[in-house]
C-alpha atoms as a PDB file:
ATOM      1  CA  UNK A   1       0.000   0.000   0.000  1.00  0.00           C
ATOM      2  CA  UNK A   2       1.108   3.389  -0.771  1.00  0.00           C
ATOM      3  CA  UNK A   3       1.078   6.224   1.893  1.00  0.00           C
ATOM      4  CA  UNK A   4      -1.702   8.136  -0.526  1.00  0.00           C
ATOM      5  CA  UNK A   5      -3.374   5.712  -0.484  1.00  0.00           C
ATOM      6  CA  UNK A   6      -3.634   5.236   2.849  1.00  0.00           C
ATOM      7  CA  UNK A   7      -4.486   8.513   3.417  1.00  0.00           C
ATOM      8  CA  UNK A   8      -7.196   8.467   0.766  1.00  0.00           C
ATOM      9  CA  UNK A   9      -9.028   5.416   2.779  1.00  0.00           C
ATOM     10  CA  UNK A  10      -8.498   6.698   6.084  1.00  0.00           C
ATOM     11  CA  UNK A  11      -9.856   9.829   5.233  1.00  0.00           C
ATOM     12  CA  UNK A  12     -13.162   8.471   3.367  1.00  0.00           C
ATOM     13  CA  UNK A  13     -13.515   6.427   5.989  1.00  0.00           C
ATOM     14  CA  UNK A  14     -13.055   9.555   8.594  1.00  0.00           C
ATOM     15  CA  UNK A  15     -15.756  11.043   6.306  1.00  0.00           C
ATOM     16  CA  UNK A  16     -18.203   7.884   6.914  1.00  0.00           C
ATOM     17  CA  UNK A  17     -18.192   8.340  10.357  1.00  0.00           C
ATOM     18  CA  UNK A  18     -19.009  12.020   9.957  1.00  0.00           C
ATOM     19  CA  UNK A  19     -21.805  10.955   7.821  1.00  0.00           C
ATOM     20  CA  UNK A  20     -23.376   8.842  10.800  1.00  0.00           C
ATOM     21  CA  UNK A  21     -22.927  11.278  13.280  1.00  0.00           C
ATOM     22  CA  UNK A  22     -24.689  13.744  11.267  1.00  0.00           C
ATOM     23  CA  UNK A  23     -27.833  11.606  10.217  1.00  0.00           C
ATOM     24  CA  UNK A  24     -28.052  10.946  13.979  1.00  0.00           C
ATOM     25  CA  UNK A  25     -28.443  14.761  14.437  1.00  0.00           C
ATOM     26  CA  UNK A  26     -30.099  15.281  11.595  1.00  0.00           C
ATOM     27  CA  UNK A  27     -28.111  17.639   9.936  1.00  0.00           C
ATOM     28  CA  UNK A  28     -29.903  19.110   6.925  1.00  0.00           C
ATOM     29  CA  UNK A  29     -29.396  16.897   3.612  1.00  0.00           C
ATOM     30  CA  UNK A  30     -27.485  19.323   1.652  1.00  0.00           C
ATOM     31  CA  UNK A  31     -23.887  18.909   4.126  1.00  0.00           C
ATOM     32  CA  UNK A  32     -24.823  14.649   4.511  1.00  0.00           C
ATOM     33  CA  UNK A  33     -25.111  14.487   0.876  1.00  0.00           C
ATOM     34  CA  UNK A  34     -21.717  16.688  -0.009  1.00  0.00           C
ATOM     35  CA  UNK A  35     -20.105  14.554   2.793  1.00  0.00           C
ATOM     36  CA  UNK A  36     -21.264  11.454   0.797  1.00  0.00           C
ATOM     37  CA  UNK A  37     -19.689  12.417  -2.271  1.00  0.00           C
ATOM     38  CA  UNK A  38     -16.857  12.738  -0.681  1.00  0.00           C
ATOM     39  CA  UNK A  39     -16.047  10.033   1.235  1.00  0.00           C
ATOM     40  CA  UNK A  40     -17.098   7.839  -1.844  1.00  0.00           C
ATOM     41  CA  UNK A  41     -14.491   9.693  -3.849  1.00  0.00           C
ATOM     42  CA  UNK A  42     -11.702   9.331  -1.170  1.00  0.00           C
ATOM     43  CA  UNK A  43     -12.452   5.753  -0.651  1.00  0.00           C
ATOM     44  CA  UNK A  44     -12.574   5.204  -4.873  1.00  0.00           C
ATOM     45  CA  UNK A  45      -9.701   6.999  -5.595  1.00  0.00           C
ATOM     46  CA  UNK A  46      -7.386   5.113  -2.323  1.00  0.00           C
ATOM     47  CA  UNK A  47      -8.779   1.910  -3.842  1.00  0.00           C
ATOM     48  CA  UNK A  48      -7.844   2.666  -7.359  1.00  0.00           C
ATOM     49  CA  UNK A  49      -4.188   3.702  -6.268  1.00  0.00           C
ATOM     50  CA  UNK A  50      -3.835   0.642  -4.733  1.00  0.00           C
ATOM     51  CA  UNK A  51      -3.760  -1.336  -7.970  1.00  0.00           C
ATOM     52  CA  UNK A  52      -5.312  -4.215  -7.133  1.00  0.00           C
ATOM     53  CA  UNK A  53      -6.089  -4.904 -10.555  1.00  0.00           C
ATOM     54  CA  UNK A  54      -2.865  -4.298 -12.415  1.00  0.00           C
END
């Protein structure tokens, strides 16, 4: 694993658990949706660096 990478996942996942914590609180949809977006793209983009399928 590469340190971006690693970064990339830990982040998306960091953003994951910020998405939970705000449902619970019901934040307002706008900030749980851009969150969403975001974590998916950290997590794709750590996954895809990894090169798992070279």
């Amino acid at each position: 694993m590469t340190g971006l990478s690693t970064i990339l996942i830990v982040v998306g996942l960091f953003l994951l658990g910020g998405i939970y914590s705000f449902v619970k609180q019901q934040m307002p949809k706008g900030l749980i949706v851009l969150l969403s977006v975001g974590a998916a793209m950290c997590l794709a983009a750590g996954v895809l660096r990894l090169d798992v399928w070279s």
